[in-house]
Protein backbone atom coordinates (compact mmCIF):
# COMPACT_ATOMS: atom_id res chain seq x y z
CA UNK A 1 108.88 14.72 316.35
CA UNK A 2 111.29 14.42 313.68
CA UNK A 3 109.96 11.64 310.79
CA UNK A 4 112.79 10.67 308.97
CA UNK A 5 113.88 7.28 307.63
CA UNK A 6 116.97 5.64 308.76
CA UNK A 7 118.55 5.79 305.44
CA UNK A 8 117.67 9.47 305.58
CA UNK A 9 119.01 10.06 308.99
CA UNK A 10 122.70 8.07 307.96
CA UNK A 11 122.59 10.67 305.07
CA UNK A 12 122.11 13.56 306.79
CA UNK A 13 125.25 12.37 309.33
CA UNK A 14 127.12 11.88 306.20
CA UNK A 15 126.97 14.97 305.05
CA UNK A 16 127.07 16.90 308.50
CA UNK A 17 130.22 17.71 310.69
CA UNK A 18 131.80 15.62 313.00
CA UNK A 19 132.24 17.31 316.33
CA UNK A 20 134.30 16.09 319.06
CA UNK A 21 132.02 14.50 321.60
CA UNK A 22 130.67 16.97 324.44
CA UNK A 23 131.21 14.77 327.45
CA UNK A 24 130.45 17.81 329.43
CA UNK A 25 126.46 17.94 328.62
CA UNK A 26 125.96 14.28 326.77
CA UNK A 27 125.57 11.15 329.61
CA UNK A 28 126.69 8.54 327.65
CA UNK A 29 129.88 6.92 329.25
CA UNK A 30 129.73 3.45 329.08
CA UNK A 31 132.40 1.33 327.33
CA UNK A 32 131.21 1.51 324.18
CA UNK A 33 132.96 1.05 320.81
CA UNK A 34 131.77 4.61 319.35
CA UNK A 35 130.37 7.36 320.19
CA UNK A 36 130.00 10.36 317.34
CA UNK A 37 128.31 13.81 317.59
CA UNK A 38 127.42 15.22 314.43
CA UNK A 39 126.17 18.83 313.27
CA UNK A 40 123.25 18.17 310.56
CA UNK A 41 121.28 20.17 309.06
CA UNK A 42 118.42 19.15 311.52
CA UNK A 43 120.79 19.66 314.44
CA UNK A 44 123.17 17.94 316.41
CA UNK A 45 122.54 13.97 316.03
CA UNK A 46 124.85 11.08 317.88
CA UNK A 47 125.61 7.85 317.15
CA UNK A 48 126.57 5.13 319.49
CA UNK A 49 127.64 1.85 318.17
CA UNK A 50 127.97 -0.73 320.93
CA UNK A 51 130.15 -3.09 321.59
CA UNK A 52 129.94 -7.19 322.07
CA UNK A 53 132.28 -6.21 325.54
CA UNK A 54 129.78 -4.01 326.57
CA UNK A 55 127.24 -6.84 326.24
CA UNK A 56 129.42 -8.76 328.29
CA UNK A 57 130.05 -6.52 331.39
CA UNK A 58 126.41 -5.88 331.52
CA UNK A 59 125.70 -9.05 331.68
CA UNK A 60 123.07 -8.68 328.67
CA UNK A 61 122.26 -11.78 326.43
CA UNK A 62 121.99 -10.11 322.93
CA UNK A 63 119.70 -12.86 321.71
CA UNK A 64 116.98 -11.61 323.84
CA UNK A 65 117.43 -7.84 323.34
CA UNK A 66 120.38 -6.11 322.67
CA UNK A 67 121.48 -2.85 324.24
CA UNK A 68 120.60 -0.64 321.02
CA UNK A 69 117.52 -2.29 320.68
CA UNK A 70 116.10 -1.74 324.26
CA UNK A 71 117.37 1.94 323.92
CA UNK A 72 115.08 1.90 320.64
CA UNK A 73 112.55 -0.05 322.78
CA UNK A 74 112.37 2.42 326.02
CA UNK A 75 112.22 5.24 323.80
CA UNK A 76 109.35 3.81 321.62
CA UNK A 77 107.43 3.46 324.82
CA UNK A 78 107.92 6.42 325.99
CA UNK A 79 106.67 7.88 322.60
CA UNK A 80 103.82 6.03 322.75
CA UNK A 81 102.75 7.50 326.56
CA UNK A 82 103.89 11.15 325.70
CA UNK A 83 106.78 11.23 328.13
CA UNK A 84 109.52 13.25 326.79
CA UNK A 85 113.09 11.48 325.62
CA UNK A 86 115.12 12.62 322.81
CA UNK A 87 114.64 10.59 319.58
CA UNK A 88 116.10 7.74 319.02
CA UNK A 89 116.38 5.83 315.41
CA UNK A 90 117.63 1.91 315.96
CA UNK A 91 119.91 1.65 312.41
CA UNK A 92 120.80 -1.83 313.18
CA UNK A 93 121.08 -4.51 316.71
CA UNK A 94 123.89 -2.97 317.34
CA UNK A 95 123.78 1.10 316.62
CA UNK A 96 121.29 3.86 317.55
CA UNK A 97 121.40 7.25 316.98
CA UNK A 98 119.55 10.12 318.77
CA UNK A 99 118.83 13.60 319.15
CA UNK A 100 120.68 15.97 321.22
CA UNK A 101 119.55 17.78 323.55
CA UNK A 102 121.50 20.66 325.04
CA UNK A 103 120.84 20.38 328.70
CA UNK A 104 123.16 19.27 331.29
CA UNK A 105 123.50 16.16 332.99
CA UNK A 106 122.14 15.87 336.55
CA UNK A 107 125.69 15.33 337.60
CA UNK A 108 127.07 18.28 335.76
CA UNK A 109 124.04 20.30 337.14
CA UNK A 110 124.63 19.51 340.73
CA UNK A 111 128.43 19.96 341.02
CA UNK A 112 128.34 23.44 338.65
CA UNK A 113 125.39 25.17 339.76
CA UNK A 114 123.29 23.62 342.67
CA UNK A 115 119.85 22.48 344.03
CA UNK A 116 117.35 21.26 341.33
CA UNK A 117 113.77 22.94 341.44
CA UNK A 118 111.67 19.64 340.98
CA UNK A 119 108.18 19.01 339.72
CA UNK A 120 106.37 16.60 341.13
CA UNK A 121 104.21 15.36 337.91
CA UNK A 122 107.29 15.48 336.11
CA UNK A 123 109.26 13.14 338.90
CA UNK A 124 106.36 11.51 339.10
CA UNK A 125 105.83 10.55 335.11
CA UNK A 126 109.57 9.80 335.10
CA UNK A 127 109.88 7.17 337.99
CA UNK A 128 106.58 5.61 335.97
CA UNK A 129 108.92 5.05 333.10
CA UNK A 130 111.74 3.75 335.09
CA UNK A 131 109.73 1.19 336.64
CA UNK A 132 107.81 -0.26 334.38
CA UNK A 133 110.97 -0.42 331.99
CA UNK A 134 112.90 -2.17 335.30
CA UNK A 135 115.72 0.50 334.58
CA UNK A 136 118.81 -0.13 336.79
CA UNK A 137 121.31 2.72 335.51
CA UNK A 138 119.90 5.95 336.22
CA UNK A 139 122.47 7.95 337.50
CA UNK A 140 122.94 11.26 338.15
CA UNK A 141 124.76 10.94 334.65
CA UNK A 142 122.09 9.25 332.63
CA UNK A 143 119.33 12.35 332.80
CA UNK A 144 119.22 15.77 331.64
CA UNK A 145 118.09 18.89 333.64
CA UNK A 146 115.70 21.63 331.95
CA UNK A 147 116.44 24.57 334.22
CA UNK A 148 113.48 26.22 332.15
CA UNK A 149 111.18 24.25 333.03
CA UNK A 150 112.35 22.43 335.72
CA UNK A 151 112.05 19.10 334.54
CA UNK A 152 113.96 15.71 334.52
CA UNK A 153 114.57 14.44 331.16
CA UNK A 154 115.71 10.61 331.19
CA UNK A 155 118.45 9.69 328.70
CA UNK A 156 120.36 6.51 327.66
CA UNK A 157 117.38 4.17 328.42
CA UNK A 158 119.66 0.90 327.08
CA UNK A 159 119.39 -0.79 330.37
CA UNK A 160 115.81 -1.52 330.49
CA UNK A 161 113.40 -4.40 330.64
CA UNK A 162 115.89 -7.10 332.04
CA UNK A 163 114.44 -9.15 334.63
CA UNK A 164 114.84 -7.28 337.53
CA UNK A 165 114.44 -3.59 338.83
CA UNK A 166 117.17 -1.46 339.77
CA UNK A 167 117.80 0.73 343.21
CA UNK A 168 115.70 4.40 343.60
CA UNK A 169 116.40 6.72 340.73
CA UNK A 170 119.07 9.51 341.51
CA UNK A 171 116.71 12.29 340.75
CA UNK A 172 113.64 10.53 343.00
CA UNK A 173 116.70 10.52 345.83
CA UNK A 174 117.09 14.04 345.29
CA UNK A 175 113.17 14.45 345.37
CA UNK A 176 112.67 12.57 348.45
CA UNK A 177 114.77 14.40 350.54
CA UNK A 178 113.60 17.65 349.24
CA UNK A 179 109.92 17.34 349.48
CA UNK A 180 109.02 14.72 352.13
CA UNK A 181 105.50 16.28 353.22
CA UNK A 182 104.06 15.86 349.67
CA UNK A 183 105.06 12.43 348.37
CA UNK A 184 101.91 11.31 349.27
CA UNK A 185 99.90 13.59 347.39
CA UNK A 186 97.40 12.32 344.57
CA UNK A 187 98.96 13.26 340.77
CA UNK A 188 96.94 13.24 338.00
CA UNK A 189 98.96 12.62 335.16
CA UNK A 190 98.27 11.79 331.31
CA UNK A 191 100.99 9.87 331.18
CA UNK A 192 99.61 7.26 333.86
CA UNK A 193 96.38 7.03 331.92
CA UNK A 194 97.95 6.30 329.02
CA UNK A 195 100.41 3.38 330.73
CA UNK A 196 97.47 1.87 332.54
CA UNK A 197 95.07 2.03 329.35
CA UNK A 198 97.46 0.11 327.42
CA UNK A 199 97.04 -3.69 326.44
CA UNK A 200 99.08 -6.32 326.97
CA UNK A 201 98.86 -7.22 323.33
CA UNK A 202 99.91 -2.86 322.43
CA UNK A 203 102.43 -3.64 325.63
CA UNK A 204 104.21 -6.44 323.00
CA UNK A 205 103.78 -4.06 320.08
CA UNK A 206 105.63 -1.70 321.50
CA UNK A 207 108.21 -3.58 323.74
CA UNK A 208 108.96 -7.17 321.60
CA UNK A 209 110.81 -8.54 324.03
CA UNK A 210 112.35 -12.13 322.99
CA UNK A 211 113.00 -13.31 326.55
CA UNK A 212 109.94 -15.16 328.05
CA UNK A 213 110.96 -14.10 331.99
CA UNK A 214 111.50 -10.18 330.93
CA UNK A 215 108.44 -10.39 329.03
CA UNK A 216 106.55 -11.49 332.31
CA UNK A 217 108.80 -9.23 334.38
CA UNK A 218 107.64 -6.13 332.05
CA UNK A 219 103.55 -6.60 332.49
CA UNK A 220 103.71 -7.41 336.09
CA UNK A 221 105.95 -4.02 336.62
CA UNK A 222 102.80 -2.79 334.88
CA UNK A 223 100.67 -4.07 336.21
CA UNK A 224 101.38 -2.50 339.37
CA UNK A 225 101.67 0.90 338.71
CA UNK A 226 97.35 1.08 337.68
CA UNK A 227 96.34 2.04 340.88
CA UNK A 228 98.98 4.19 341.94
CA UNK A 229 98.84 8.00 342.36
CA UNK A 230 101.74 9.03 344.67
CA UNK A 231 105.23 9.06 344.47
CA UNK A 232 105.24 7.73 348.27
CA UNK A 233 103.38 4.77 346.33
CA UNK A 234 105.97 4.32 343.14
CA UNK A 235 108.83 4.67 346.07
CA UNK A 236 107.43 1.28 347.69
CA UNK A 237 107.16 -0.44 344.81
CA UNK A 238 111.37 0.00 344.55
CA UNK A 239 111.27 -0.25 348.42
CA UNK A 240 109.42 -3.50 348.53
CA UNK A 241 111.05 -5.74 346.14
């Protein structure tokens, strides 16, 4: 994990290069006001800025959370329960910047190269995250694929912990499909320790959400992941709302 202040981090942008933004293998697309990949000296680092119009078409009150914060938030969380998600720095309400990560989209993977090799602890520990944060925008666009290890990395976590859930994951659609005879199996994961350990009062810590009915919404999504050990049992819980 890279500890670095956010002075520290603006600095090191500053006196990187600018590189024209790698569509190709970065997911974010929305209409936001900037987007900026940088070279540093630590790697590549990109900054997203967005925009009171993005706000808007997402339907997102900023007073209760804006976009860059509950990208900040989502990835704090997912710090805290050992899930892997690039780093993410929160400079101001407004602007985030992250880590790169040179893997390709899910999209990009599909359409160039083929069939994913899936892991179910690793599908598994990733719908847990995109539950409990009530993510509705993961598309095939908005996770990374690590052919190496076969694993499912999710990016651009802004749309979380609003007050409802979204529809089945694109990669849990994929998983689904592929490996119907073993969703039910029993998957012992750190990761689910760690989210069902956690207090409400850590829970808060972690994830200050300002918003009284997405505060509720977040610990009852938690709630009901503690006894759950299947992906069969995480695909009702989307199935059943």
């Amino acid at each position: 994990m890279l500890i670095y202040t956010n002075k520290e981090i603006l600095s090191l942008i500053k006196q990187g290069v600018r590189l024209d933004l790698a569509t190709q293998n970065y997911p974010s697309r929305g209409q936001t006001a900037k987007q900026e990949l940088h070279q540093t000296s630590i790697g590549k680092l990109f900054l997203k800025w967005v925009s009171q119009r993005n706000h808007e078409e997402c339907q997102i009150d900023v007073r209760s959370g804006s976009l860059a914060e509950r990208e900040f938030w989502a990835f704090s969380l997912a710090k805290e329960i050992g899930l892997l998600v690039p780093q993410v720095w929160l400079i101001d309400e407004s602007t985030t910047v992250q880590t790169w990560l040179d893997y390709p989209d899910g999209h990009i993977y599909k359409t160039s190269t083929g069939i994913m090799e899936l892991k179910a602890k690793n599908i598994f520990e990733c719908v847990l995250f995109d539950w409990i944060t009530g993510q509705v925008d993961r598309h095939d666009a908005n996770y990374l694929y690590d052919l190496k290890n076969c694993s499912v990395i999710p990016v651009d976590s802004a749309h979380s912990f609003l007050k409802y859930s979204g529809s089945l994951p694109d990669y849990l659609h994929l998983y689904e499909v592929g490996h119907t005879p073993g969703l039910n199996d029993k998957i012992h994961s750190d990761v689910h320790k760690k989210l069902a350990g956690l207090s409400k009062k850590k829970l808060n810590t972690i994830v200050p959400l300002r918003n009284t009915n997405e505060r509720l919404a977040f610990t009852q999504r938690t709630d009901q992941i503690k006894r759950i050990t299947s992906i069969d049992g995480l695909i009702g819980l989307y199935r059943s709302k």
